[in-house]
C-alpha atoms as a PDB file:
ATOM      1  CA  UNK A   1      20.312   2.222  -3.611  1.00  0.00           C
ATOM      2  CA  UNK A   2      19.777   1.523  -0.051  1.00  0.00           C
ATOM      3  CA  UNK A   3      16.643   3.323   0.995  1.00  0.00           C
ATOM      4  CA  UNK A   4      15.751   2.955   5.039  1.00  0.00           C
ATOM      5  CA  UNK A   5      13.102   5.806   5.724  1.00  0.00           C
ATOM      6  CA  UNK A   6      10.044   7.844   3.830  1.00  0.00           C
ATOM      7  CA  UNK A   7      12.522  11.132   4.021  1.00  0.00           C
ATOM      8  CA  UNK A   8      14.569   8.915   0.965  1.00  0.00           C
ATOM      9  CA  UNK A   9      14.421  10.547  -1.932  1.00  0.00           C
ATOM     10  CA  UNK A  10      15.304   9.919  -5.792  1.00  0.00           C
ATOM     11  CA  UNK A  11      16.746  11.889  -8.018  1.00  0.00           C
ATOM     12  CA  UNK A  12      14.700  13.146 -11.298  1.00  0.00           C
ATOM     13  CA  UNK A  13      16.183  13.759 -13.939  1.00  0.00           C
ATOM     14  CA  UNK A  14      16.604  17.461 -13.764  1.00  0.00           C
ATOM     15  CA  UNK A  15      18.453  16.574 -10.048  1.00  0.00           C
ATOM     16  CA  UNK A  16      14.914  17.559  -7.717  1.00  0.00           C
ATOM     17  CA  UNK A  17      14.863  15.241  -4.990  1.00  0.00           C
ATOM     18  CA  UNK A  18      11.427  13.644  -4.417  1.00  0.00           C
ATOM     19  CA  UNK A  19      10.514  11.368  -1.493  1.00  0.00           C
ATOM     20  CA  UNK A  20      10.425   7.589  -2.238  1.00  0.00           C
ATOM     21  CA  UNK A  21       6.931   7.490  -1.091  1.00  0.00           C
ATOM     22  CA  UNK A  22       4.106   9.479  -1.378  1.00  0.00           C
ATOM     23  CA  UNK A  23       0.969   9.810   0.117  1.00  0.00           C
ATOM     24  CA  UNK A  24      -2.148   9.577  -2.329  1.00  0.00           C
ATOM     25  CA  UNK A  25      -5.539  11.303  -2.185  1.00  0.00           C
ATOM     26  CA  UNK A  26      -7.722  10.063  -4.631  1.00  0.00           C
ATOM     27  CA  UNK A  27     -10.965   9.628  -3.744  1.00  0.00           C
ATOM     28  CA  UNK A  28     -10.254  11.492  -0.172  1.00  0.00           C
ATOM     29  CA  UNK A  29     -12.817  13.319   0.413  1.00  0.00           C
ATOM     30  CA  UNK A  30     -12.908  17.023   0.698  1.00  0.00           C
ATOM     31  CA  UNK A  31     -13.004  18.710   4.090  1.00  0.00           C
ATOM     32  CA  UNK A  32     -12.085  17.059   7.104  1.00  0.00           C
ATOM     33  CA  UNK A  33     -11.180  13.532   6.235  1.00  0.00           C
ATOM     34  CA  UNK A  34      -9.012  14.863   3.446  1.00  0.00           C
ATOM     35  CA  UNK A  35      -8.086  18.068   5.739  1.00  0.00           C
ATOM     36  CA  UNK A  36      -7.330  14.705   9.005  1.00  0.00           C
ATOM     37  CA  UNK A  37      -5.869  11.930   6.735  1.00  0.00           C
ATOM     38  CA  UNK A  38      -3.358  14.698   5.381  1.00  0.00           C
ATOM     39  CA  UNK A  39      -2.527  15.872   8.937  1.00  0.00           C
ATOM     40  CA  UNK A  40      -1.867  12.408  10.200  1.00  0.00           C
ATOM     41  CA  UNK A  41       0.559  11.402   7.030  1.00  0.00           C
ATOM     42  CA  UNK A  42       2.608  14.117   8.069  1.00  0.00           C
ATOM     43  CA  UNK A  43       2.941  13.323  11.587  1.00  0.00           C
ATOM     44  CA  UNK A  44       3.561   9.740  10.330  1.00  0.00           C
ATOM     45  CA  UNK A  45       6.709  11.127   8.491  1.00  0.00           C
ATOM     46  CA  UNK A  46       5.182  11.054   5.120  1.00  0.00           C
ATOM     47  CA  UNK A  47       6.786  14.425   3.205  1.00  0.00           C
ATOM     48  CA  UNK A  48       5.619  13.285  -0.369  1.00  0.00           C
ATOM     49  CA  UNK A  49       2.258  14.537  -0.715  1.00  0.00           C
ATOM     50  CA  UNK A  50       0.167  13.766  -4.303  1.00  0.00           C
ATOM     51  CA  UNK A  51      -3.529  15.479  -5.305  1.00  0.00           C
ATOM     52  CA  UNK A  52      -5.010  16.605  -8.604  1.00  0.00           C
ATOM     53  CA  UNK A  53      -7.362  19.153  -9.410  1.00  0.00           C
ATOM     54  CA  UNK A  54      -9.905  16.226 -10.292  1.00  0.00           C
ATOM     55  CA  UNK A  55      -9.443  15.444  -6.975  1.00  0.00           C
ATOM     56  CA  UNK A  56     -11.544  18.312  -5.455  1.00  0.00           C
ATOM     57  CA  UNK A  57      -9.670  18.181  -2.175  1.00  0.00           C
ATOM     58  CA  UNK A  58      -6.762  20.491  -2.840  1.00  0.00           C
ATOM     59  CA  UNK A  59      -8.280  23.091  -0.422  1.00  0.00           C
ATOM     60  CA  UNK A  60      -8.359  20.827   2.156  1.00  0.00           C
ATOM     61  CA  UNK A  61      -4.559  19.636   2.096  1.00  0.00           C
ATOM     62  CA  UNK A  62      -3.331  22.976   1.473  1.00  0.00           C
ATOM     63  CA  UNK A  63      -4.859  23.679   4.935  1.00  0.00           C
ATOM     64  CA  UNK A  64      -3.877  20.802   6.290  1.00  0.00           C
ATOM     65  CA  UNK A  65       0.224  21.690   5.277  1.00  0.00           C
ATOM     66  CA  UNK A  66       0.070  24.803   6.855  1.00  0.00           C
ATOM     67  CA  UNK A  67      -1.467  23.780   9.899  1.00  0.00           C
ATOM     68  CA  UNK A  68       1.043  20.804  10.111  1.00  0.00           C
ATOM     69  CA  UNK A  69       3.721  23.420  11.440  1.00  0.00           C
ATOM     70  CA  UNK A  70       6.285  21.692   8.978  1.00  0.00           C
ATOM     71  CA  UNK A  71       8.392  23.562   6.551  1.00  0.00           C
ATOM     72  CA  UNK A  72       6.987  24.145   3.078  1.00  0.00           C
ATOM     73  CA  UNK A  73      10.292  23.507   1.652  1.00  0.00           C
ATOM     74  CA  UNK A  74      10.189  20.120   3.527  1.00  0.00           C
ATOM     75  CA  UNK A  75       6.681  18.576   1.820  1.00  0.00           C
ATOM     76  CA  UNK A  76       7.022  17.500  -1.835  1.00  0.00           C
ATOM     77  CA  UNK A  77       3.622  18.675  -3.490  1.00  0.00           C
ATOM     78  CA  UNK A  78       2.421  17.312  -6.785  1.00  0.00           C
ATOM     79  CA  UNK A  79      -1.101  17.821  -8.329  1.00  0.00           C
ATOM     80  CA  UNK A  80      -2.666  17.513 -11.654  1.00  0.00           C
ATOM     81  CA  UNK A  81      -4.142  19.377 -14.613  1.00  0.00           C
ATOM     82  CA  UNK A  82      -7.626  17.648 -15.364  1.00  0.00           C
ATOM     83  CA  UNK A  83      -8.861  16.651 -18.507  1.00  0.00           C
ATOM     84  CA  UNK A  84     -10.984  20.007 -19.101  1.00  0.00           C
ATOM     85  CA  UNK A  85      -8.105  22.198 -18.880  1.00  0.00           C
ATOM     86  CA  UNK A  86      -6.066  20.780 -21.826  1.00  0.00           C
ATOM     87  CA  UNK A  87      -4.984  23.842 -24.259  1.00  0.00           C
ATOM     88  CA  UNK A  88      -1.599  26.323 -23.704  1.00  0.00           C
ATOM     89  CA  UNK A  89      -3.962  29.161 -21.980  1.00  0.00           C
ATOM     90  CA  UNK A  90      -6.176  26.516 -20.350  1.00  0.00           C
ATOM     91  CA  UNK A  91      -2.715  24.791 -18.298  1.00  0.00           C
ATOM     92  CA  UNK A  92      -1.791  28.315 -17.489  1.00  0.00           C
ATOM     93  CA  UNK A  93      -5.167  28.999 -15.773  1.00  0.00           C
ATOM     94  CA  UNK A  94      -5.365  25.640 -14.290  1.00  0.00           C
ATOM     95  CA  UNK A  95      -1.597  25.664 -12.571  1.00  0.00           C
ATOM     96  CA  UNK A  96      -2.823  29.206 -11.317  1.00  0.00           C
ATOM     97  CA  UNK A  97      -6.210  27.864 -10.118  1.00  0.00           C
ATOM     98  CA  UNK A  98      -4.497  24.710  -8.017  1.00  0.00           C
ATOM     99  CA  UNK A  99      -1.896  26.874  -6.529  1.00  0.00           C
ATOM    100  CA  UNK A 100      -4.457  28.799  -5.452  1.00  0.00           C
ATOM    101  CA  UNK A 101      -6.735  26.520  -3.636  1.00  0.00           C
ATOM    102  CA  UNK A 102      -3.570  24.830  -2.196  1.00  0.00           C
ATOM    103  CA  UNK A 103      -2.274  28.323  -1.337  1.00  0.00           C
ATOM    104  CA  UNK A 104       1.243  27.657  -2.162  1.00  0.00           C
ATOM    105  CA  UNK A 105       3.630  29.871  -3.969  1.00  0.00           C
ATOM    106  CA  UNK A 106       4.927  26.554  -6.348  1.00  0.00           C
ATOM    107  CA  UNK A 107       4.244  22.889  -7.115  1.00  0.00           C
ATOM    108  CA  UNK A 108       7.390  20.797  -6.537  1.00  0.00           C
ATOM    109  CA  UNK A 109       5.593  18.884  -9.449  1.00  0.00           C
ATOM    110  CA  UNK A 110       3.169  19.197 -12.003  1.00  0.00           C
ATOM    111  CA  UNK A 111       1.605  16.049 -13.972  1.00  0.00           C
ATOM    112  CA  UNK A 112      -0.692  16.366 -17.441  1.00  0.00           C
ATOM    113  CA  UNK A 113      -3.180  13.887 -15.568  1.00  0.00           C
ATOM    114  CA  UNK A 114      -4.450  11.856 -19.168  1.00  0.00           C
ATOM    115  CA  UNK A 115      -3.218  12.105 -22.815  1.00  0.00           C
ATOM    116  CA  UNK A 116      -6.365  11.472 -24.343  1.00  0.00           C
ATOM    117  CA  UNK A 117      -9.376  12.971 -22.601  1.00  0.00           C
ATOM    118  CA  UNK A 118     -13.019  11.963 -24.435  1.00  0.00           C
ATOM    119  CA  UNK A 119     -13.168  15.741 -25.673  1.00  0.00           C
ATOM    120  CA  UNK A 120      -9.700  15.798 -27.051  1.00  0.00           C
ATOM    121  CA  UNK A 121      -9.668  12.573 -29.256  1.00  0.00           C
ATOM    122  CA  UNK A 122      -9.475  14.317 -32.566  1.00  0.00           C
ATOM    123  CA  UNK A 123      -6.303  16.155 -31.415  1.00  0.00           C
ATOM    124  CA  UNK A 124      -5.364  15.050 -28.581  1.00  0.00           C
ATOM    125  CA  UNK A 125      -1.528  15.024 -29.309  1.00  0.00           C
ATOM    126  CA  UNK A 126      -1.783  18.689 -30.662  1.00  0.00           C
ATOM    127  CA  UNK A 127      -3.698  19.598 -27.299  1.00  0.00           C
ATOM    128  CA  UNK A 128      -0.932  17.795 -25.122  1.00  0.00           C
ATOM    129  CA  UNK A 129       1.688  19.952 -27.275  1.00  0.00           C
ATOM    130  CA  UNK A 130       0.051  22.919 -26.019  1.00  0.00           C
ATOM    131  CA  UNK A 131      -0.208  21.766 -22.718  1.00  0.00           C
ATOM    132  CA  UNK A 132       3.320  20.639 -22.598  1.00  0.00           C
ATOM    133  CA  UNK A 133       4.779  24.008 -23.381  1.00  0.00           C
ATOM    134  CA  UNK A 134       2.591  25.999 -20.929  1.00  0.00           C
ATOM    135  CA  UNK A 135       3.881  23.703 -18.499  1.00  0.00           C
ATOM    136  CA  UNK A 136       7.375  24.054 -19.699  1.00  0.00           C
ATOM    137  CA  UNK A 137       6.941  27.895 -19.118  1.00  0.00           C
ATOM    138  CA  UNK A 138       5.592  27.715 -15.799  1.00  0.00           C
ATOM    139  CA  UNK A 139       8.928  24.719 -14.929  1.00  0.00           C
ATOM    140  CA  UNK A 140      11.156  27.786 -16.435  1.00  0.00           C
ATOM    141  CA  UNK A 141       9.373  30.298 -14.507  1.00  0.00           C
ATOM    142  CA  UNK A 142       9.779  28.342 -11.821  1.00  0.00           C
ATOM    143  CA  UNK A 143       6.350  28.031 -10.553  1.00  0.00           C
ATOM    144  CA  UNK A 144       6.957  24.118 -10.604  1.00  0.00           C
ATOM    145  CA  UNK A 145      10.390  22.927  -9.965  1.00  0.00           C
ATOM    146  CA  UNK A 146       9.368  19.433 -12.084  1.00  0.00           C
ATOM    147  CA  UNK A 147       6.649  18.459 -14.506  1.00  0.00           C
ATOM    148  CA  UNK A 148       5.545  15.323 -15.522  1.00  0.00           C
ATOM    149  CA  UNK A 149       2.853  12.962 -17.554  1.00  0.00           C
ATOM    150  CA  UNK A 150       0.443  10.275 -15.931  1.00  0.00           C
ATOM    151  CA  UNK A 151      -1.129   7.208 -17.695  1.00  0.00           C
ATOM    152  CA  UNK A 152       0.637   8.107 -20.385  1.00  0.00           C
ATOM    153  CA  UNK A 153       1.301   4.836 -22.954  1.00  0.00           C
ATOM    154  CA  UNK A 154       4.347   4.593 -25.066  1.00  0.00           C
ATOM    155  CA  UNK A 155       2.303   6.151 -28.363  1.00  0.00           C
ATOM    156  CA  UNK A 156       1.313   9.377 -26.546  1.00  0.00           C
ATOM    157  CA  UNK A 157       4.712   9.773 -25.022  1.00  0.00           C
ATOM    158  CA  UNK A 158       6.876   9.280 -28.036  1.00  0.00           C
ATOM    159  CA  UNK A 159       4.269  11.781 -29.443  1.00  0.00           C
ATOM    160  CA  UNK A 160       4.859  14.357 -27.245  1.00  0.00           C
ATOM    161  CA  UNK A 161       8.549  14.177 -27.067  1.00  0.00           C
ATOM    162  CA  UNK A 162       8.322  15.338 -30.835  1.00  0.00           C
ATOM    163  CA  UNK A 163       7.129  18.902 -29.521  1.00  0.00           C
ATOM    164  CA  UNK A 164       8.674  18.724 -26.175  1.00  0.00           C
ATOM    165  CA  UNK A 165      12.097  20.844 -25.094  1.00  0.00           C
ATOM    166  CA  UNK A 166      11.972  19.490 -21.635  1.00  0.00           C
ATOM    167  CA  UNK A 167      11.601  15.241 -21.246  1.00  0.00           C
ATOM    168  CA  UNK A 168       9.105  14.327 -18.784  1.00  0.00           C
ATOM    169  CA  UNK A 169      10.731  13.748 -15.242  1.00  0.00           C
ATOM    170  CA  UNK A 170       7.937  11.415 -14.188  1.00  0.00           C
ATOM    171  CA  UNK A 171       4.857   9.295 -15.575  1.00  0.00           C
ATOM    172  CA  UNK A 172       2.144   8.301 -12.454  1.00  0.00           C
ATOM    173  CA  UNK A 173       1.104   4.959 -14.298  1.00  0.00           C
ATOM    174  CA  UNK A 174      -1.322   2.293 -12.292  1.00  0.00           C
ATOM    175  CA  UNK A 175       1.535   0.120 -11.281  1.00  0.00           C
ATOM    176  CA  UNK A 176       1.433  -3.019  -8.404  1.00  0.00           C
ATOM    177  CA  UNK A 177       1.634  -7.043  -9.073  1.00  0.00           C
ATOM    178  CA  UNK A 178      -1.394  -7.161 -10.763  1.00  0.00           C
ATOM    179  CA  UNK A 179      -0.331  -4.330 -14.179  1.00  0.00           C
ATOM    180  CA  UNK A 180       3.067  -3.875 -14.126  1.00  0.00           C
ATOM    181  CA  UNK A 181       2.875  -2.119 -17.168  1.00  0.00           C
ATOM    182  CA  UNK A 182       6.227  -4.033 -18.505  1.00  0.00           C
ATOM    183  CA  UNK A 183       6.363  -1.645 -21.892  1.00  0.00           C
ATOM    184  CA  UNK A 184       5.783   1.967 -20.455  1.00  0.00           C
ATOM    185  CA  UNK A 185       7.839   1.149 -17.850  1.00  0.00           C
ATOM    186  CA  UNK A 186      10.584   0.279 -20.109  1.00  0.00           C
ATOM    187  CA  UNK A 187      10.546   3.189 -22.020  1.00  0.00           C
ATOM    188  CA  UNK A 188      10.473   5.499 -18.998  1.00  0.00           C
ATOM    189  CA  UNK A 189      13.339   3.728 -17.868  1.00  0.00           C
ATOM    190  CA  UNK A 190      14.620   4.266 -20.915  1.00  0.00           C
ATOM    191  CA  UNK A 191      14.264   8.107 -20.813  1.00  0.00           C
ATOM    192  CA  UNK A 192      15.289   8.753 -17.687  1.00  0.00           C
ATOM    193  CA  UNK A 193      11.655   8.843 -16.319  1.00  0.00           C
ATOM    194  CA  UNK A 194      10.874   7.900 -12.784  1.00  0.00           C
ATOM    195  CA  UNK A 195       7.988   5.664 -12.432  1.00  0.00           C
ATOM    196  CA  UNK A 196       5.198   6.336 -10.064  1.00  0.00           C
ATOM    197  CA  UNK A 197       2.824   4.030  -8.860  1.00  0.00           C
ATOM    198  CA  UNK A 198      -0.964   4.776  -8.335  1.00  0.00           C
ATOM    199  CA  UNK A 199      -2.713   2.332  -7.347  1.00  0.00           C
ATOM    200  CA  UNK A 200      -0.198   0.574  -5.969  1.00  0.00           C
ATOM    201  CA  UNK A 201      -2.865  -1.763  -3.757  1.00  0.00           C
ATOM    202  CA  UNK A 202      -5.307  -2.337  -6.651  1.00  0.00           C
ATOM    203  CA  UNK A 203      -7.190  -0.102  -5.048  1.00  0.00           C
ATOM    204  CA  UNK A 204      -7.666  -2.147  -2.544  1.00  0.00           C
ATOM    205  CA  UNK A 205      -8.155  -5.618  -4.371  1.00  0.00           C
ATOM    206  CA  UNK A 206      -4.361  -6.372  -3.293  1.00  0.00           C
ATOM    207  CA  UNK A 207      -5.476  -7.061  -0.413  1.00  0.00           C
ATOM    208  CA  UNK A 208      -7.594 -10.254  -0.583  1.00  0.00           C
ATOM    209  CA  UNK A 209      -5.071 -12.101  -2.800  1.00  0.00           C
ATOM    210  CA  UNK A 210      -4.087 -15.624  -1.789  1.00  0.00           C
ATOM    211  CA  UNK A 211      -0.433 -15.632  -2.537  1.00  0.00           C
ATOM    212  CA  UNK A 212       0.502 -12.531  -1.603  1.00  0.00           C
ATOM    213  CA  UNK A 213      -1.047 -13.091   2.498  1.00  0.00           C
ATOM    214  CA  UNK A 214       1.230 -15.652   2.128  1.00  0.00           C
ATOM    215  CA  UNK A 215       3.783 -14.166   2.031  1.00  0.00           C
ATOM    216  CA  UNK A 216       2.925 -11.448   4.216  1.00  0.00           C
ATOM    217  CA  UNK A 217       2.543 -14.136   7.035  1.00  0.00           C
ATOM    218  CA  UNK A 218       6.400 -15.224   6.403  1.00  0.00           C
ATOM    219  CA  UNK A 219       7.472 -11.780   7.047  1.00  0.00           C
ATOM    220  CA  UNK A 220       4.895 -11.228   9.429  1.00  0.00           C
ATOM    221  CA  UNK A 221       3.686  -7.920   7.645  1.00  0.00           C
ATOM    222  CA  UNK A 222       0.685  -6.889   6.055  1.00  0.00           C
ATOM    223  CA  UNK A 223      -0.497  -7.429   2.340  1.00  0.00           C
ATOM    224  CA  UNK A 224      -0.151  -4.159   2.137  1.00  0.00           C
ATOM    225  CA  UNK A 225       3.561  -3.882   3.052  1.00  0.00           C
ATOM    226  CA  UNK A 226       4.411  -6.276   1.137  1.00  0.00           C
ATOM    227  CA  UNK A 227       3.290  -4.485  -1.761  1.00  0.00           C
ATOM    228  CA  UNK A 228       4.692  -1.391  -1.262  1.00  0.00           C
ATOM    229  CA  UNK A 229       7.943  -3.250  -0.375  1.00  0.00           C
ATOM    230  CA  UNK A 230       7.263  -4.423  -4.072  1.00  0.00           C
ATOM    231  CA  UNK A 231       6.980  -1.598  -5.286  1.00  0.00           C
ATOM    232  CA  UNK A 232      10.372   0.016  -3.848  1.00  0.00           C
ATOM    233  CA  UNK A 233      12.283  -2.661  -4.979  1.00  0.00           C
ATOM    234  CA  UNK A 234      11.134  -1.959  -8.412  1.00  0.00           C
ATOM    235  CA  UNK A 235      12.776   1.181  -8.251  1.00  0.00           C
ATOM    236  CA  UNK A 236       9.303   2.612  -8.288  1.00  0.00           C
ATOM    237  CA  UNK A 237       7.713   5.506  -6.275  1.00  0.00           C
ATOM    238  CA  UNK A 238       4.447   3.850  -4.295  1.00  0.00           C
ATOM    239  CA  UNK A 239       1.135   6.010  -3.473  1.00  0.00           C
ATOM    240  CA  UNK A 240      -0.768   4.152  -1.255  1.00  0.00           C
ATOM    241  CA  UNK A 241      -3.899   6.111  -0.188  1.00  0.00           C
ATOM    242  CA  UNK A 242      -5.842   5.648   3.036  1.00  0.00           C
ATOM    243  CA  UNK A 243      -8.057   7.737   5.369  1.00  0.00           C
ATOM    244  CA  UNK A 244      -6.915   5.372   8.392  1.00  0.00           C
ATOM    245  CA  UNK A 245      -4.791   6.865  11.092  1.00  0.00           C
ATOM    246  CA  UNK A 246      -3.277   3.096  11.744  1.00  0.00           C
ATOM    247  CA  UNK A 247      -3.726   2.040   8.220  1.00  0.00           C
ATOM    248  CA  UNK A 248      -1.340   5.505   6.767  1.00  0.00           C
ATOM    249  CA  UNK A 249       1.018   4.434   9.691  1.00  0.00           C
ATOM    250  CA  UNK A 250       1.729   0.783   8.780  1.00  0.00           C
ATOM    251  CA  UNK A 251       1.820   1.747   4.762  1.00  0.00           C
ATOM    252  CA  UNK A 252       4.989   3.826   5.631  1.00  0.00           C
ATOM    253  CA  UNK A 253       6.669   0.920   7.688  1.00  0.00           C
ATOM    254  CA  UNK A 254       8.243  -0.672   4.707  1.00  0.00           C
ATOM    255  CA  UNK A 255      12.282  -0.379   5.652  1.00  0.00           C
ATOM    256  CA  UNK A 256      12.742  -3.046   8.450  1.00  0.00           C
ATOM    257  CA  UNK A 257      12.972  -6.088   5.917  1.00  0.00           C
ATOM    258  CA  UNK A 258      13.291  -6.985   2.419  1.00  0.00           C
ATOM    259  CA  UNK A 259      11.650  -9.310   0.156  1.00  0.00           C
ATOM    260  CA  UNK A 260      13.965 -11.781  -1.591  1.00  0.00           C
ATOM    261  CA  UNK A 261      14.219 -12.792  -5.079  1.00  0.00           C
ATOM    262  CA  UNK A 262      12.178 -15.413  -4.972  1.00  0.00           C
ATOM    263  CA  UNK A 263       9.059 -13.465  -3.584  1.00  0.00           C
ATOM    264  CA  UNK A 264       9.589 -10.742  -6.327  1.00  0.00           C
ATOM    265  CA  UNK A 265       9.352 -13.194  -8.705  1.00  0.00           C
ATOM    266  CA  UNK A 266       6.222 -14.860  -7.501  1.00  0.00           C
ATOM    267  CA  UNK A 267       4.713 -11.391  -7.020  1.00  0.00           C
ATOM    268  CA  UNK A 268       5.889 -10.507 -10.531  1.00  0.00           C
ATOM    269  CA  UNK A 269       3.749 -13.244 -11.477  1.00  0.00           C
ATOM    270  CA  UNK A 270       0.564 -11.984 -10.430  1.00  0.00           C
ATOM    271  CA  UNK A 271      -0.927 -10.272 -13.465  1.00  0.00           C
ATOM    272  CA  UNK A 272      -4.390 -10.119 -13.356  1.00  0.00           C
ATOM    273  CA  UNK A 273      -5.457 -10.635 -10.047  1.00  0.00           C
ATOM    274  CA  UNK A 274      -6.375  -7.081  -8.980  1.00  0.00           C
ATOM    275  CA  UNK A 275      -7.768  -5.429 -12.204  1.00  0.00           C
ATOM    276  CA  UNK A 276      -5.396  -3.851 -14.850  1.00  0.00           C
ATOM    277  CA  UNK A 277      -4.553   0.028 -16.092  1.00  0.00           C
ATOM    278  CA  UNK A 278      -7.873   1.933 -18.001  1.00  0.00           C
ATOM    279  CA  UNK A 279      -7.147   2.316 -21.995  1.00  0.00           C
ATOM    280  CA  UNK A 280      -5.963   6.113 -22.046  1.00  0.00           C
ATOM    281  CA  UNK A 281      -7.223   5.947 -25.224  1.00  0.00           C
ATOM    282  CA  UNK A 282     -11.244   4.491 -24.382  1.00  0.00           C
ATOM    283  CA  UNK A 283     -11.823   6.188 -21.200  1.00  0.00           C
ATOM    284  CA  UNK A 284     -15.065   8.675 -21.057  1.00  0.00           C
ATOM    285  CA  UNK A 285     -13.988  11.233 -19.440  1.00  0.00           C
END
């Protein structure tokens, strides 16, 4: 599909349209550089917006919406249930609790933010089963109009479709040049799934790599453009994050060329060079 702007949207599964980029927030601050960085993504034309409760800045960019002057109905809002909150009356509280400090009425979408959290690893799939049909009830209710896993590996995933009456619309996986992640992604695609990218800089690392400035300098765009133009032409949905006002312009300037085959491969080739995706399974938290 031919995608020219940041109001492009794709189509999940359950026919929601969500923009083709969105703008991240981890490790934004809370208060006014979360409350300022939001402000100025929206006046950039960003309408994809994407926090977590772990975040601890949901406050902040609920303010930050409203004050914007922009239709609620226009902004696509996704957060996250944290790793505390796993359990069916746990998700209920926790949905309730991040629609409050966001002050919205609903989520547009609503991500189970790890499958395995440290204090779940005797039962973790049971306590994603849970978690999974609170959420289902809240998507019925319709107090999120899409839900959806993150870091989720093929194992946990084929797990929970055993329990799970509604599939997944999205899994928010650390995605770029670096981890592409070739087997989850599969079986997303496989599913229907849409495939977000976190991370899609390397947090940050991206940006010192060799290869890919060179390439930048042929299309005379940043590193981080050409990323994000990666990213797109993966059929994936790119987060980039930044507190920048200049920085949160240029990462949503990514429809005025497009990289040729050859660059995707060479990009494709890149595994390594900015860090890889944290073992759901080993974390500690």
């Amino acid at each position: 599909m031919a995608i020219s702007s940041l109001t492009d949207t794709y189509t999940l599964s359950n026919g929601v349209k969500i923009p083709v980029v969105g703008f991240g927030t981890w490790q934004t601050p809370d208060g006014d550089v979360a409350y300022q960085s939001t402000i100025d993504a929206l006046a950039a034309g960003y309408r994809h917006i994407d926090t977590a409760a772990a975040y601890g800045n949901e406050e902040s960019i609920g303010r930050a919406m409203k004050d914007s002057g922009i239709a609620r109905e226009e902004i696509f809002v996704t957060s996250k249930l944290w790793n505390d909150m796993h359990g069916y009356e746990s998700a209920k509280q926790a949905l309730d609790d991040t629609l409050k400090r966001l002050d919205l009425d609903y989520l547009d979408l609503y991500l189970i933010h790890w499958p395995n959290p440290k204090a779940n690893r005797d039962n973790w799939a049971e306590a994603n089963a849970e978690t999974w049909r609170a959420m289902e009830e809240a998507y019925e209710a319709g107090k999120v109009r899409a839900i959806g896993i993150s870091n989720f590996q093929v194992h946990h995933f084929e797990e929970l479709l055993k329990t799970a009456k509604v599939t997944p619309m999205v899994n928010q996986l650390f995605v770029n040049p670096s981890d592409m992640e070739d087997e989850i992604v599969a079986f997303n695609n496989e599913h229907n799934v849409l495939t977000e990218a976190y991370s899609p800089l390397g947090t940050g690392k991206m940006l010192t790599v060799a290869a890919i400035q060179e390439i930048a300098d042929k299309y005379n765009k940043s590193v981080a453009q050409i990323a994000l133009r990666w990213s797109l032409q993966h059929g994936f949905l790119p987060l980039p994050k930044s507190t920048h006002k200049e920085r949160i312009i240029e990462n949503g300037q990514l429809f005025d060329f497009e990289l040729t085959a050859d660059d995707m491969a060479a990009l494709d080739k890149l595994e390594g060079v900015a860090g890889s995706h944290n073992d759901a399974d080993k974390t500690n938290f």
